[in-house]
C-alpha atoms as a PDB file:
ATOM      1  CA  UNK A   1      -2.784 -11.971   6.834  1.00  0.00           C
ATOM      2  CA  UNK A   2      -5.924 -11.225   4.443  1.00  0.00           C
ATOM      3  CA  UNK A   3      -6.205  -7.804   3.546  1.00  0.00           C
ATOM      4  CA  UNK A   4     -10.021  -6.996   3.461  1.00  0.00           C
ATOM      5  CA  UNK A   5     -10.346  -3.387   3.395  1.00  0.00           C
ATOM      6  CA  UNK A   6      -7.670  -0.588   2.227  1.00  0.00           C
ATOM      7  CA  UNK A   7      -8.005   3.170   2.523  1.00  0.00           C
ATOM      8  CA  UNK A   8      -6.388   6.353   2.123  1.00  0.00           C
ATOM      9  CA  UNK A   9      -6.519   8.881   4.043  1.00  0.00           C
ATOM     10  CA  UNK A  10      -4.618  12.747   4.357  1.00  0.00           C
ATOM     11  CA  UNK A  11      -3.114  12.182   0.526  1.00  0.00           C
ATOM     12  CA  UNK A  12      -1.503  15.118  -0.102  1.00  0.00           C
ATOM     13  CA  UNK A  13       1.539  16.146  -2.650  1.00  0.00           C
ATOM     14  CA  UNK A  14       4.386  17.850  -1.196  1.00  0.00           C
ATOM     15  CA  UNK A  15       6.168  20.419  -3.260  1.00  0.00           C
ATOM     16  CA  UNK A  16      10.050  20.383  -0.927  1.00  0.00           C
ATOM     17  CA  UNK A  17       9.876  16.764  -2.135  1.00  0.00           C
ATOM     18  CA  UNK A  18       8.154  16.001  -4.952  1.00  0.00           C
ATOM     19  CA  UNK A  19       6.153  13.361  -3.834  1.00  0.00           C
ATOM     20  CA  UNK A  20       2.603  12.216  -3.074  1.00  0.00           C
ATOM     21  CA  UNK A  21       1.857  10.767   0.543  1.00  0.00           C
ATOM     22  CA  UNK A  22      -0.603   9.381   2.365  1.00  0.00           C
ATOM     23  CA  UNK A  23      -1.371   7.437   5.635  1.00  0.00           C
ATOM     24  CA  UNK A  24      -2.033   3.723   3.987  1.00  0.00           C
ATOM     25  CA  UNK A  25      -5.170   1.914   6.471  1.00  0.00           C
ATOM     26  CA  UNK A  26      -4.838  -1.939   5.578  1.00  0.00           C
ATOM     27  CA  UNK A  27      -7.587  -3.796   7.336  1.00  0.00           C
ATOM     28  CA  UNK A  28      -6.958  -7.151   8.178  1.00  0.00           C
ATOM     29  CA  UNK A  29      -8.745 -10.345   8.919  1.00  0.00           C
ATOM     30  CA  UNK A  30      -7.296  -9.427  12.376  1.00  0.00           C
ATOM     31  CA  UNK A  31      -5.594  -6.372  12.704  1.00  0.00           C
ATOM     32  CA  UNK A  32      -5.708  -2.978  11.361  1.00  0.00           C
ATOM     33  CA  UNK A  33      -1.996  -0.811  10.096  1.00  0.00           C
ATOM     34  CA  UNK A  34      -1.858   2.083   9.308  1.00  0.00           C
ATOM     35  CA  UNK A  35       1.568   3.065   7.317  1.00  0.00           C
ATOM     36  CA  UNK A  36       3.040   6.168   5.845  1.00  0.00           C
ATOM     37  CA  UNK A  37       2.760   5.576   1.948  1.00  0.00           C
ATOM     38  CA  UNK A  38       5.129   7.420  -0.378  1.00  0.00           C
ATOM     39  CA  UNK A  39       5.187   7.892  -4.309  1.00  0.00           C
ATOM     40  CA  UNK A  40       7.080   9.793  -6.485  1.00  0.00           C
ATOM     41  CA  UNK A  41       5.032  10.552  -9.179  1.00  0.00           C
ATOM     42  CA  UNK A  42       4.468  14.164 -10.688  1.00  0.00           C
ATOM     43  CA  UNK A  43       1.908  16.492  -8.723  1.00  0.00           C
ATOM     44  CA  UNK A  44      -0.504  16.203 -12.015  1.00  0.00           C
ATOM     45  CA  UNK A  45      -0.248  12.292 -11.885  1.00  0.00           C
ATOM     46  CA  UNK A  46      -3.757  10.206 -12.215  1.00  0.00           C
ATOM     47  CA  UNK A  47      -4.985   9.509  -8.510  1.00  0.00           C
ATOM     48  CA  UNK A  48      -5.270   5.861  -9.789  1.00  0.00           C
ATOM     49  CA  UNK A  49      -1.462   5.682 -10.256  1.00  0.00           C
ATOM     50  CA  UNK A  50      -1.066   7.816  -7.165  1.00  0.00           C
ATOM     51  CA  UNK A  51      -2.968   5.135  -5.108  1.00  0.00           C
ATOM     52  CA  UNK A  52      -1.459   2.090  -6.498  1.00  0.00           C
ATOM     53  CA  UNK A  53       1.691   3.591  -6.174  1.00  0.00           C
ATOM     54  CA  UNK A  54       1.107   4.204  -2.402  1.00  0.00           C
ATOM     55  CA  UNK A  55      -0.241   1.053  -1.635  1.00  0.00           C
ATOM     56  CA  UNK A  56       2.922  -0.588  -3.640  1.00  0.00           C
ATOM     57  CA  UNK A  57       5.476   1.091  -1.070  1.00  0.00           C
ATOM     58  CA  UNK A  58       2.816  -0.153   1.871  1.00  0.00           C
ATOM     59  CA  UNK A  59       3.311  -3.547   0.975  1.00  0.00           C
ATOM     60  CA  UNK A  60       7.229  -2.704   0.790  1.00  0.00           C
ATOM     61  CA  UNK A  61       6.937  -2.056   4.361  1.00  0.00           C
ATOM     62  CA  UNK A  62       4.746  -4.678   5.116  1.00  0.00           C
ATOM     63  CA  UNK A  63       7.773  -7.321   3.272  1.00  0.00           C
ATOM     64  CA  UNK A  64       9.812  -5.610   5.849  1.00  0.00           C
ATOM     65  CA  UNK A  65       8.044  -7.224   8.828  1.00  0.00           C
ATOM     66  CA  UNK A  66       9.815 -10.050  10.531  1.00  0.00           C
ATOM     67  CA  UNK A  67       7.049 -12.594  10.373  1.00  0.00           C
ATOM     68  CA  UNK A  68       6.706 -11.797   6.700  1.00  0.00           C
ATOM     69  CA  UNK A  69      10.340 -11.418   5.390  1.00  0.00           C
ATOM     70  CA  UNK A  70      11.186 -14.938   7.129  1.00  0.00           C
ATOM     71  CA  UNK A  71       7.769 -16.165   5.122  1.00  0.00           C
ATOM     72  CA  UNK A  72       6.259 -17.622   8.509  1.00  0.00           C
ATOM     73  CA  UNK A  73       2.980 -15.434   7.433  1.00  0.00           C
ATOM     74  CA  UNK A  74       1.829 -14.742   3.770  1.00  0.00           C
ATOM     75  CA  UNK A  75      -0.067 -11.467   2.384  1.00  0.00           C
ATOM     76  CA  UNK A  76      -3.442 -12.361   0.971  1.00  0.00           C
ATOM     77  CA  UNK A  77      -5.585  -9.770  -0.516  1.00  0.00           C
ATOM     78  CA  UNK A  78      -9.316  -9.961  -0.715  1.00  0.00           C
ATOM     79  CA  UNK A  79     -11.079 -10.549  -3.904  1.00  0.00           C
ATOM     80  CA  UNK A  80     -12.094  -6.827  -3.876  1.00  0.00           C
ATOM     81  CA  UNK A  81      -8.857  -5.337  -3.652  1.00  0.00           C
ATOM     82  CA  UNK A  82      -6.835  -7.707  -5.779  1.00  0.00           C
ATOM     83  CA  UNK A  83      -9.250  -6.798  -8.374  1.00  0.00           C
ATOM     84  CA  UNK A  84      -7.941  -2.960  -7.503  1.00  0.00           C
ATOM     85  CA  UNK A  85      -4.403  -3.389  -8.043  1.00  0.00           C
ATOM     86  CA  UNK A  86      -2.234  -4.854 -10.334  1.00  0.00           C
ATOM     87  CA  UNK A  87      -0.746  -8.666  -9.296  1.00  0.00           C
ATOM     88  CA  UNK A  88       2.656  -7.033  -9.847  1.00  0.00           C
ATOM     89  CA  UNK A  89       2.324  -4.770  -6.723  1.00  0.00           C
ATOM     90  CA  UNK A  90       1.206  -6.960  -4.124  1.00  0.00           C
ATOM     91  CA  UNK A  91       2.478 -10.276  -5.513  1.00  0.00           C
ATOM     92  CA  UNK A  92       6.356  -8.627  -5.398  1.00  0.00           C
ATOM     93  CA  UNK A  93       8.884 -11.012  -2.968  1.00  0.00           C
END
C-alpha cells in the first residue's frame, strides 16, 4: 500500500481526556481509510507534534491489519509525506 495523500480532518482537543483527536484520511494508491487518530499531548502542544503524533497512532492501527501484521502487504509512503514525518513513525514494526 503507497500512501499518497494524508489529511486531517475534525482535530479537536478534548478536555474529559486530555487528548488531541482527529479523523486520520490516508489515501492510497488504491483505497482510501479513514481512522480515528489519538495523541496525548498537552492542549497547548505545536500542531506539528499534534499531527505527527496522530498520524503515528494511524499507522498503529494500520500494523494492526491482518494483511499487514502477517507482512503479506508493506506500508510505503510517498515522497511527499515521508518528507512530512519522521522515519521513526511510519518505519515502526
Amino acid at each position: 500500500m503507497m500512501i499518497i495523500k494524508l489529511q486531517f480532518e475534525n482535530l479537536r482537543f478534548t478536555d474529559g481526556s486530555q487528548q488531541h483527536s482527529a479523523v486520520v484520511i490516508l489515501t492510497t494508491d488504491d483505497a482510501t481509510l479513514c481512522l480515528t487518530g489519538r495523541a496525548a499531548l498537552g492542549k497547548t502542544a505545536p500542531r506539528a507534534d499534534i499531527k505527527v503524533a496522530l498520524f503515528a497512532d494511524a499507522m498503529r492501527q494500520v500494523r494492526q491489519m491482518p494483511e499487514y501484521r502477517s507482512g503479506s502487504k508493506q506500508i510505503v509512503l510517498s515522497h511527499g509525506i515521508a518528507s512530512q514525518m519522521p522515519q521513526s513513525v511510519w518505519r515502526a514494526a
